[in-house]
C-alpha atoms as a PDB file:
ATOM      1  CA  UNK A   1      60.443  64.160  18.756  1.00  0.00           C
ATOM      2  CA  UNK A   2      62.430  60.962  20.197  1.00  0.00           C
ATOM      3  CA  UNK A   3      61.610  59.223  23.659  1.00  0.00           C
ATOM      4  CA  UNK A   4      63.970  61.928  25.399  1.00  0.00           C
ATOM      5  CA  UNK A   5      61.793  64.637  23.909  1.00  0.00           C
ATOM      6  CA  UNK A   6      64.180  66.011  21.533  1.00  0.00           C
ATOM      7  CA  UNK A   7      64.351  66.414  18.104  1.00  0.00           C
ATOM      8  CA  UNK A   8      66.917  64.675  15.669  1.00  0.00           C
ATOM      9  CA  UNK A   9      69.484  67.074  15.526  1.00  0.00           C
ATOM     10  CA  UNK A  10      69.399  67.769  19.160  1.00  0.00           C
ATOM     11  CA  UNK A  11      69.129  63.710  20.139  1.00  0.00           C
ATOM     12  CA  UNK A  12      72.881  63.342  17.806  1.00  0.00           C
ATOM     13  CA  UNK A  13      74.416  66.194  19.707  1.00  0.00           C
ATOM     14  CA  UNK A  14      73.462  64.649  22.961  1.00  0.00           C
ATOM     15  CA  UNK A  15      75.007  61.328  21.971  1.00  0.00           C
ATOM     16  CA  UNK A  16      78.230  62.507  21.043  1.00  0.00           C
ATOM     17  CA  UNK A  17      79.034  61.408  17.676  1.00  0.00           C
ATOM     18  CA  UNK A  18      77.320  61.416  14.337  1.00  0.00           C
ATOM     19  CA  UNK A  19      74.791  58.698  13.829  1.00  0.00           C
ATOM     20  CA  UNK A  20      75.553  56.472  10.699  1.00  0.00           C
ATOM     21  CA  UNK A  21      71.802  55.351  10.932  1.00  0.00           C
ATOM     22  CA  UNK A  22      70.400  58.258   9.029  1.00  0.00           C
ATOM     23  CA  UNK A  23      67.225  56.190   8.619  1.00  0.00           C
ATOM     24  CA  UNK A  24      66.714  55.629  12.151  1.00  0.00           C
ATOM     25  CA  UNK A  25      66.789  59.536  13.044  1.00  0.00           C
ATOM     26  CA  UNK A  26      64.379  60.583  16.333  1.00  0.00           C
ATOM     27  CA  UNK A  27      61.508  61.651  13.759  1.00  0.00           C
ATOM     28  CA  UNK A  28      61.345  58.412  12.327  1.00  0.00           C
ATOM     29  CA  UNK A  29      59.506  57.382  15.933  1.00  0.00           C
ATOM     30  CA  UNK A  30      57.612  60.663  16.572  1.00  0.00           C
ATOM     31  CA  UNK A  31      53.661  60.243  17.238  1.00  0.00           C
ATOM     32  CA  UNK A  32      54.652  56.433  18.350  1.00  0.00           C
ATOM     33  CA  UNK A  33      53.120  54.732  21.237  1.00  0.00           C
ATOM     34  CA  UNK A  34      55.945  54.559  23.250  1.00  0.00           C
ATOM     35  CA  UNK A  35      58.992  56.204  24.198  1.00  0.00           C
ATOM     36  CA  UNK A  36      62.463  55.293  22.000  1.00  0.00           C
ATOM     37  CA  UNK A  37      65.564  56.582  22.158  1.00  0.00           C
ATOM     38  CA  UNK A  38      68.512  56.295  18.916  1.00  0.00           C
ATOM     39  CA  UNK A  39      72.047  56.414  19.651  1.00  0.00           C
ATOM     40  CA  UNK A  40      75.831  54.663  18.876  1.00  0.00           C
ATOM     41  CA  UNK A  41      77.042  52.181  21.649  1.00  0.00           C
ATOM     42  CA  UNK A  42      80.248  54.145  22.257  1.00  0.00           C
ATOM     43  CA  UNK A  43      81.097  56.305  23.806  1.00  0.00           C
ATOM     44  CA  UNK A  44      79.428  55.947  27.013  1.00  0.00           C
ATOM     45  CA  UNK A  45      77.127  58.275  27.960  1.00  0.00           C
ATOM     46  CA  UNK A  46      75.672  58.958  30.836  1.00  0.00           C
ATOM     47  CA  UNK A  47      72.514  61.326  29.663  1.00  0.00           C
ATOM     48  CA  UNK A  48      71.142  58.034  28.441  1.00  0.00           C
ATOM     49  CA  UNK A  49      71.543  56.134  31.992  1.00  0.00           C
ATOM     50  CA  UNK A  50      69.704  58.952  33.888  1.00  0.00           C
ATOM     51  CA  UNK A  51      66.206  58.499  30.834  1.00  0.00           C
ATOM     52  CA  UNK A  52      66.640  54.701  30.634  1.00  0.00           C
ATOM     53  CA  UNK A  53      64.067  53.652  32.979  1.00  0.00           C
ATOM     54  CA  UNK A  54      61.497  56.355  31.570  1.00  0.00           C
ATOM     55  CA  UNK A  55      62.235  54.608  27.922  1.00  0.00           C
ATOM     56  CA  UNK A  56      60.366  51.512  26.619  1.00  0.00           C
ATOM     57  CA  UNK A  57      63.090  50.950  23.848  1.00  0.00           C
ATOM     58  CA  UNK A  58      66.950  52.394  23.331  1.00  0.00           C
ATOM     59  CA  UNK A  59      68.053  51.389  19.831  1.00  0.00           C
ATOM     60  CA  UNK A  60      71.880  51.024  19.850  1.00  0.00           C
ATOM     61  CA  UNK A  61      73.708  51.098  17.052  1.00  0.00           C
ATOM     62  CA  UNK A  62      77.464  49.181  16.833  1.00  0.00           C
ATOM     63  CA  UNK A  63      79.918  50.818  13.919  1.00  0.00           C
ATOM     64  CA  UNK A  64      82.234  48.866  12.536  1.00  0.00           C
ATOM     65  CA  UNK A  65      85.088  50.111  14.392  1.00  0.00           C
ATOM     66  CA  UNK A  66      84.124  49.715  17.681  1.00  0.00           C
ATOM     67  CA  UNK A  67      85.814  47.394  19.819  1.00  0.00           C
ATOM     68  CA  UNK A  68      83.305  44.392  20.702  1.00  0.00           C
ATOM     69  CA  UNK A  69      84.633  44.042  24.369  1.00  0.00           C
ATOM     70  CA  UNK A  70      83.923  47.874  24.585  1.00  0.00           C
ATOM     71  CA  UNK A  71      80.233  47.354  23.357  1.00  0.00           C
ATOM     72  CA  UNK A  72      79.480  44.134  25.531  1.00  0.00           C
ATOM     73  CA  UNK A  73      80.520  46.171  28.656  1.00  0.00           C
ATOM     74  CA  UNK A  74      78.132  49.111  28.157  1.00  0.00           C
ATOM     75  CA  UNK A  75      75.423  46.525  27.107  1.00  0.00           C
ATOM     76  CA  UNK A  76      76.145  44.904  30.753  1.00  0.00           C
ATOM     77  CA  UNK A  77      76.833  48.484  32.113  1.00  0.00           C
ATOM     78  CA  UNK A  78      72.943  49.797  30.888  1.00  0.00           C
ATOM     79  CA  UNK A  79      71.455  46.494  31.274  1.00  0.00           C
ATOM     80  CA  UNK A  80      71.040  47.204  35.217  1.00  0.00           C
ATOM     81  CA  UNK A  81      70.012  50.525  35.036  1.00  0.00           C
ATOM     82  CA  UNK A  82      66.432  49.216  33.884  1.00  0.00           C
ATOM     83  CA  UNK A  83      64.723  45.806  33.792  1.00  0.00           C
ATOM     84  CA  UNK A  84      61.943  46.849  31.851  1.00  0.00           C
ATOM     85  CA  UNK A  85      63.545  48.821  28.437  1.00  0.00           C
ATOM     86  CA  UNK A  86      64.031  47.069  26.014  1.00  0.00           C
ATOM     87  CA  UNK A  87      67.489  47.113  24.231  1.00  0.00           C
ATOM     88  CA  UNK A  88      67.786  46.564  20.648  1.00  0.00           C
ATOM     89  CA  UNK A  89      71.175  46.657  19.027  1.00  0.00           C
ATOM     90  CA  UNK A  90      72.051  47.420  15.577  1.00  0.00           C
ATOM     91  CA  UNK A  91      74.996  45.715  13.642  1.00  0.00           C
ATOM     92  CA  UNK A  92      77.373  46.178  11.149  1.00  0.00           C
ATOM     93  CA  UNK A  93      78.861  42.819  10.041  1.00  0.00           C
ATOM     94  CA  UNK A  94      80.429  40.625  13.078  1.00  0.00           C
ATOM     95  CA  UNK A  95      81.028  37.177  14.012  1.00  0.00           C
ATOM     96  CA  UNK A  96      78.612  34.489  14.120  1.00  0.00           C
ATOM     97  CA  UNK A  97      78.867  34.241  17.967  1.00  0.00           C
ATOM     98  CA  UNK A  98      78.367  37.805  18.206  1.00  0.00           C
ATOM     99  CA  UNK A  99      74.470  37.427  18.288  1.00  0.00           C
ATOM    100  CA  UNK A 100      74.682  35.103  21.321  1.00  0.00           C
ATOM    101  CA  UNK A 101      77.294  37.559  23.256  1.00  0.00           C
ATOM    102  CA  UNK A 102      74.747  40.679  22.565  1.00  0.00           C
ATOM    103  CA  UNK A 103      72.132  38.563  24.250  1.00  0.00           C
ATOM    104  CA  UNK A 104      73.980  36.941  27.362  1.00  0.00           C
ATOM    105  CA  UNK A 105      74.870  40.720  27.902  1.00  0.00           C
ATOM    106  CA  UNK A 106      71.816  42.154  28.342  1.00  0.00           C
ATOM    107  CA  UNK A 107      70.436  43.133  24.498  1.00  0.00           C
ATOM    108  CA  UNK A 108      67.406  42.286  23.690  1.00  0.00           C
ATOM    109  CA  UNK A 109      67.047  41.975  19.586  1.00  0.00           C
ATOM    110  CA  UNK A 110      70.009  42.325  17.205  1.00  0.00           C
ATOM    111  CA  UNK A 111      69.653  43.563  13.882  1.00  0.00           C
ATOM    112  CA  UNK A 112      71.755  43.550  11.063  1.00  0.00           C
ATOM    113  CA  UNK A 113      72.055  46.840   9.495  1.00  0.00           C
ATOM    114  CA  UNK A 114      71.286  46.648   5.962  1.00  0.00           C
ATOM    115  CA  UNK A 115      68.546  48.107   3.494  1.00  0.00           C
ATOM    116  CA  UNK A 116      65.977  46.949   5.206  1.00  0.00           C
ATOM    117  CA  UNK A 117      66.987  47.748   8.899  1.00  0.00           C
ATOM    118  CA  UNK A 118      64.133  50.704   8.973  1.00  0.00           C
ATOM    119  CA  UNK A 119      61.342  48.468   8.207  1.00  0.00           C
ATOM    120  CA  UNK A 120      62.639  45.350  10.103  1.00  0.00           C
ATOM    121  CA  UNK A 121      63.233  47.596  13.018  1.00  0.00           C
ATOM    122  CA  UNK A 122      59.571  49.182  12.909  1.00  0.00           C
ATOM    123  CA  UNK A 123      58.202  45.873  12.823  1.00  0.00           C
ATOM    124  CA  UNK A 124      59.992  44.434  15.700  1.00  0.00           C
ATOM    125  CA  UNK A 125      59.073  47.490  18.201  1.00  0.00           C
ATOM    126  CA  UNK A 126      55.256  47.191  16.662  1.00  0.00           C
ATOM    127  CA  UNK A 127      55.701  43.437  17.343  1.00  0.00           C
ATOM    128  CA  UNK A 128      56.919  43.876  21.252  1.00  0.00           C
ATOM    129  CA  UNK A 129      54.292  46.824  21.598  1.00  0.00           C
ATOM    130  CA  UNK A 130      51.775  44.709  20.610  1.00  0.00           C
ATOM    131  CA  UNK A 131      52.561  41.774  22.716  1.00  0.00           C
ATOM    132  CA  UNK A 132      53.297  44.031  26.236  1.00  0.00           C
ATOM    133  CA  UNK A 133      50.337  45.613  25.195  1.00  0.00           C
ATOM    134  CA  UNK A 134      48.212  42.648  25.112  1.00  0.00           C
ATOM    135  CA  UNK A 135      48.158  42.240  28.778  1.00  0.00           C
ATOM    136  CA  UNK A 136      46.990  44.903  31.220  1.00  0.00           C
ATOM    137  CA  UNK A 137      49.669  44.677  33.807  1.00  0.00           C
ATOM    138  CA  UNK A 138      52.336  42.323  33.305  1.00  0.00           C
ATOM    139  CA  UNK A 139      51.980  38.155  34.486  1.00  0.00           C
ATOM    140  CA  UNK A 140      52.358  37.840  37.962  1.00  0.00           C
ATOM    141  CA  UNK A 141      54.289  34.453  39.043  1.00  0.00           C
ATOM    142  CA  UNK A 142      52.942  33.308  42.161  1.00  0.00           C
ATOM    143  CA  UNK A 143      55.907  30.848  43.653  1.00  0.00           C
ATOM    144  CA  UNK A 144      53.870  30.412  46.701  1.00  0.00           C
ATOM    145  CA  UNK A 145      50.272  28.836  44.931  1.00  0.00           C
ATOM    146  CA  UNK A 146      52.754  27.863  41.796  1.00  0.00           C
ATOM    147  CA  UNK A 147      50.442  29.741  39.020  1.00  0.00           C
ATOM    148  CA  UNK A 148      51.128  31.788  36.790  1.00  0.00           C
ATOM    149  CA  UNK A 149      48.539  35.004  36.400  1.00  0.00           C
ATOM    150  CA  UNK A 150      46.912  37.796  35.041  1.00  0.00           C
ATOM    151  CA  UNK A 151      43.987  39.873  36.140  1.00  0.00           C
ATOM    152  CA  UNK A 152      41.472  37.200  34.851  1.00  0.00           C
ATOM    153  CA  UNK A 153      43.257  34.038  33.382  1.00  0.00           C
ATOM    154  CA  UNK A 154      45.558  31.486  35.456  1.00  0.00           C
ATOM    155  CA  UNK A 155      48.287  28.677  34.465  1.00  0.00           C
ATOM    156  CA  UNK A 156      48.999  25.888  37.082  1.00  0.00           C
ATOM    157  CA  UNK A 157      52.309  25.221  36.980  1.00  0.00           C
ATOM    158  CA  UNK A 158      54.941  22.191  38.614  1.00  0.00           C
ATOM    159  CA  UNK A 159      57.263  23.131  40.379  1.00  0.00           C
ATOM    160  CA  UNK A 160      59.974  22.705  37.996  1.00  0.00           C
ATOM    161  CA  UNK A 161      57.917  24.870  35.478  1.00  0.00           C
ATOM    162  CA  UNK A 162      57.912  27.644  38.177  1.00  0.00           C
ATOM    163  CA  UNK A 163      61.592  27.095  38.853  1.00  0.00           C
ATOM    164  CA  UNK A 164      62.343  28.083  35.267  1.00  0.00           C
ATOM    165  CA  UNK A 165      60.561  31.060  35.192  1.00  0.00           C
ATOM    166  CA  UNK A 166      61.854  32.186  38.134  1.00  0.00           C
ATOM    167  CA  UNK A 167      65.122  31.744  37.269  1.00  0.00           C
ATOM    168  CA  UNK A 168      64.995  33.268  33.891  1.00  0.00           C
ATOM    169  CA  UNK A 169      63.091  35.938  35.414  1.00  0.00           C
ATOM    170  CA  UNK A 170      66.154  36.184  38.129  1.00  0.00           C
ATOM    171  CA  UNK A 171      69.010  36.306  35.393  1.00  0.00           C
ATOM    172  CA  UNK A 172      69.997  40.057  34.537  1.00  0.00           C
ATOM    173  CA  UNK A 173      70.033  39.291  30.475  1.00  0.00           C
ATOM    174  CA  UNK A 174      66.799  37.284  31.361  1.00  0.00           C
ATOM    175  CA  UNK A 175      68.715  34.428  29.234  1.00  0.00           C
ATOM    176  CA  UNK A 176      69.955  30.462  30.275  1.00  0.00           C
ATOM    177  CA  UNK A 177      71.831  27.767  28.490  1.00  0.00           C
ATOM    178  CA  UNK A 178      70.461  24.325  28.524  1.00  0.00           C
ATOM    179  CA  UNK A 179      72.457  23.336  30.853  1.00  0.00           C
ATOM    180  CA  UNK A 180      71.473  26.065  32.924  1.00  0.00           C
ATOM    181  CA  UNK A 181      68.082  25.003  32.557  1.00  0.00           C
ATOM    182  CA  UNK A 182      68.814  21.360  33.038  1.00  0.00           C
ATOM    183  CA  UNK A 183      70.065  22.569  36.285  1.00  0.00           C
ATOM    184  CA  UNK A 184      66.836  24.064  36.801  1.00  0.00           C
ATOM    185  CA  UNK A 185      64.205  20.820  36.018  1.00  0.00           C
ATOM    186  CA  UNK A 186      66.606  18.869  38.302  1.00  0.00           C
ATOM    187  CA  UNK A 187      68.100  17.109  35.532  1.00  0.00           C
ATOM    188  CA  UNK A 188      71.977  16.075  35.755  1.00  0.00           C
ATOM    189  CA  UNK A 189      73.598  18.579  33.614  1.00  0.00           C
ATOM    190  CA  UNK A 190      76.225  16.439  32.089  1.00  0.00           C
ATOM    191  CA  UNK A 191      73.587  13.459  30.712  1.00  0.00           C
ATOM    192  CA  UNK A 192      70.222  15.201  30.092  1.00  0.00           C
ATOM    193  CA  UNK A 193      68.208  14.786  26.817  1.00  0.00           C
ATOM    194  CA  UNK A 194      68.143  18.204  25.426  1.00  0.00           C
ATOM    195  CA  UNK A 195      65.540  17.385  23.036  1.00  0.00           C
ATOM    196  CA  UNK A 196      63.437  15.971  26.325  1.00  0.00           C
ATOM    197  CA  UNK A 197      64.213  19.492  27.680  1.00  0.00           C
ATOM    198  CA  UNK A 198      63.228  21.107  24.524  1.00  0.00           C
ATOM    199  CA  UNK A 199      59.563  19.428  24.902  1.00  0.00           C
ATOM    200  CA  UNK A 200      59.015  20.354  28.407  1.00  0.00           C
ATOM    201  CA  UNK A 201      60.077  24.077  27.660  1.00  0.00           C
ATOM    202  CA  UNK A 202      57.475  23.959  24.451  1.00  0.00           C
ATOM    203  CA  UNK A 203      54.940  22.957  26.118  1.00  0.00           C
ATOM    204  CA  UNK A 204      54.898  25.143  28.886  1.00  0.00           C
ATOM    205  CA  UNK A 205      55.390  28.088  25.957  1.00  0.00           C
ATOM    206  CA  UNK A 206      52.122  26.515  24.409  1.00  0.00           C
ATOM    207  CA  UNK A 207      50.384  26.492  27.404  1.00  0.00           C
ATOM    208  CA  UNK A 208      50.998  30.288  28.500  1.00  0.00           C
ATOM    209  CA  UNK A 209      50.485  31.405  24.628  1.00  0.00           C
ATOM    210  CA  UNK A 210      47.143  29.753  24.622  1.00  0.00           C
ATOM    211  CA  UNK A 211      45.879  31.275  27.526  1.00  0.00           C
ATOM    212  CA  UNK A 212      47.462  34.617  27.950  1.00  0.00           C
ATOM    213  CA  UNK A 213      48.600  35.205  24.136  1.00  0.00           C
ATOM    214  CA  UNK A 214      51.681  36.531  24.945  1.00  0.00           C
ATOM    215  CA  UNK A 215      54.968  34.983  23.774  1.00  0.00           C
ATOM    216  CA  UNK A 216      56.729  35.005  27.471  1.00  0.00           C
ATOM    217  CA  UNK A 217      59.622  32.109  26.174  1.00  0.00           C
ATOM    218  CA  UNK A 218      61.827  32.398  23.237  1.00  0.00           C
ATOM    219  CA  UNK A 219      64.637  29.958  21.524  1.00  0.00           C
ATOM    220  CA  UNK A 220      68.061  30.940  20.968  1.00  0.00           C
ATOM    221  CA  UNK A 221      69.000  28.192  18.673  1.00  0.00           C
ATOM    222  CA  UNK A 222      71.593  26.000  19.047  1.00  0.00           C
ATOM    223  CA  UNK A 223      72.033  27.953  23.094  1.00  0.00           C
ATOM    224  CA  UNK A 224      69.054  27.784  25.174  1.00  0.00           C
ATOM    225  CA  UNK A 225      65.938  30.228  26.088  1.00  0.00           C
ATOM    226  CA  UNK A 226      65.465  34.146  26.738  1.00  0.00           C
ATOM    227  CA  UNK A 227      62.035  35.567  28.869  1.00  0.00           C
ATOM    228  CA  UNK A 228      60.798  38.390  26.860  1.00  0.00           C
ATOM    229  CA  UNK A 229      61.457  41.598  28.688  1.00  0.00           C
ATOM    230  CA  UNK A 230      58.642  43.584  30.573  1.00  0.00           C
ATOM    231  CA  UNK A 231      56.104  40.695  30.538  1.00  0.00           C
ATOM    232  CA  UNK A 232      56.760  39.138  33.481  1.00  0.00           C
ATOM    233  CA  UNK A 233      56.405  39.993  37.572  1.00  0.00           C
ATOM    234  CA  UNK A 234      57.498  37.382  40.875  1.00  0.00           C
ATOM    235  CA  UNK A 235      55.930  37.372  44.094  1.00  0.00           C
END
């Protein structure tokens, strides 16, 4: 059975057109601990939109022949329709800015297809699992009293620190260049020391790892920083 409660056959048929990823069929996820969904980017379809927020993870896969404008607009299409699932997009080939597009438009992971999609696949939804599962309820950030908390740990954090967050949290992809984020710690934009930046982002990754053991802040190299998905509430 697949997140959407139907078997593999049935989960193709709803999508619309045959799924190239014979390894990542709706059995390959049955008796998982969360709710995942397989289908191809295009076409559109709305059946998705209407079981998105009920789904931890939709796995989307992008054929060769699809047009890339096509796929970034239903990435930014779904993206709304919930802040908490997880998109993880599947490609065949593409340019190396393609990676960085996927991201700023609301995916998730991408993964090139290739022999060992299945297992790199399995261990990146066991990986996210495991870290969302890690905390009880997700970190509350606290603007007001600048912390950053769970149900029994807290992080003080400067105002700039909290700034970030926020705005990361604020952004629909959850994603920011550095000179967004340069922006952010009040920096000027056209004259900042990225690697300065750099350090003050690491640390205040450090600091939440340590406490909460959750990895809230990743790098996109060579672009700027992405807030993991579904690990993170403002007040």
């Amino acid at each position: 059975m697949s997140g959407l409660g139907l078997n593999a056959r049935e989960d193709a048929e709803l999508f619309g057109r045959p799924r190239r990823l014979g390894y990542l069929t709706a059995k390959r996820f049955a008796g998982a601990p969360f709710r995942v969904a397989v289908r191809s980017v295009l076409p559109p379809c709305g059946s998705v939109a209407q079981e998105l927020a009920d789904l931890d993870f939709l796995i989307l896969e992008r054929q060769r022949e699809d047009d890339d404008a096509q796929v970034l607009e239903e990435i930014g299409r779904l993206r709304p329709l919930s802040k908490r699932t997880i998109l993880l997009l599947v490609v065949h080939g593409g340019h190396r800015n393609a990676r960085l597009n996927y991201l700023k438009a609301g995916a998730d992971v991408v993964v090139q297809a290739g022999q060992r999609c299945e297992t790199e696949i399995a261990l990146i939804l066991d990986r996210l699992h495991g870290n969302a599962r890690g905390l009880d309820s997700p970190l509350l950030l606290d603007t007001l009293h600048l912390r950053l908390v769970s149900k029994s740990e807290a992080v003080e954090l400067s105002y700039s620190e909290m700034t970030v967050l926020r705005a990361l949290s604020r952004d629909a992809a959850h994603v920011l260049s550095y000179d967004q984020l340069a922006a952010t710690f009040g920096m000027n934009s056209q004259y900042y020391d990225r690697s300065a930046l750099s350090k003050s982002v690491s640390r205040l990754r450090t600091r939440i790892l340590s406490v909460f053991r959750v990895n809230l802040i990743e790098s996109i190299r060579g672009y700027g920083y992405r807030l993991n998905r579904g690990l993170l509430d403002v007040k």
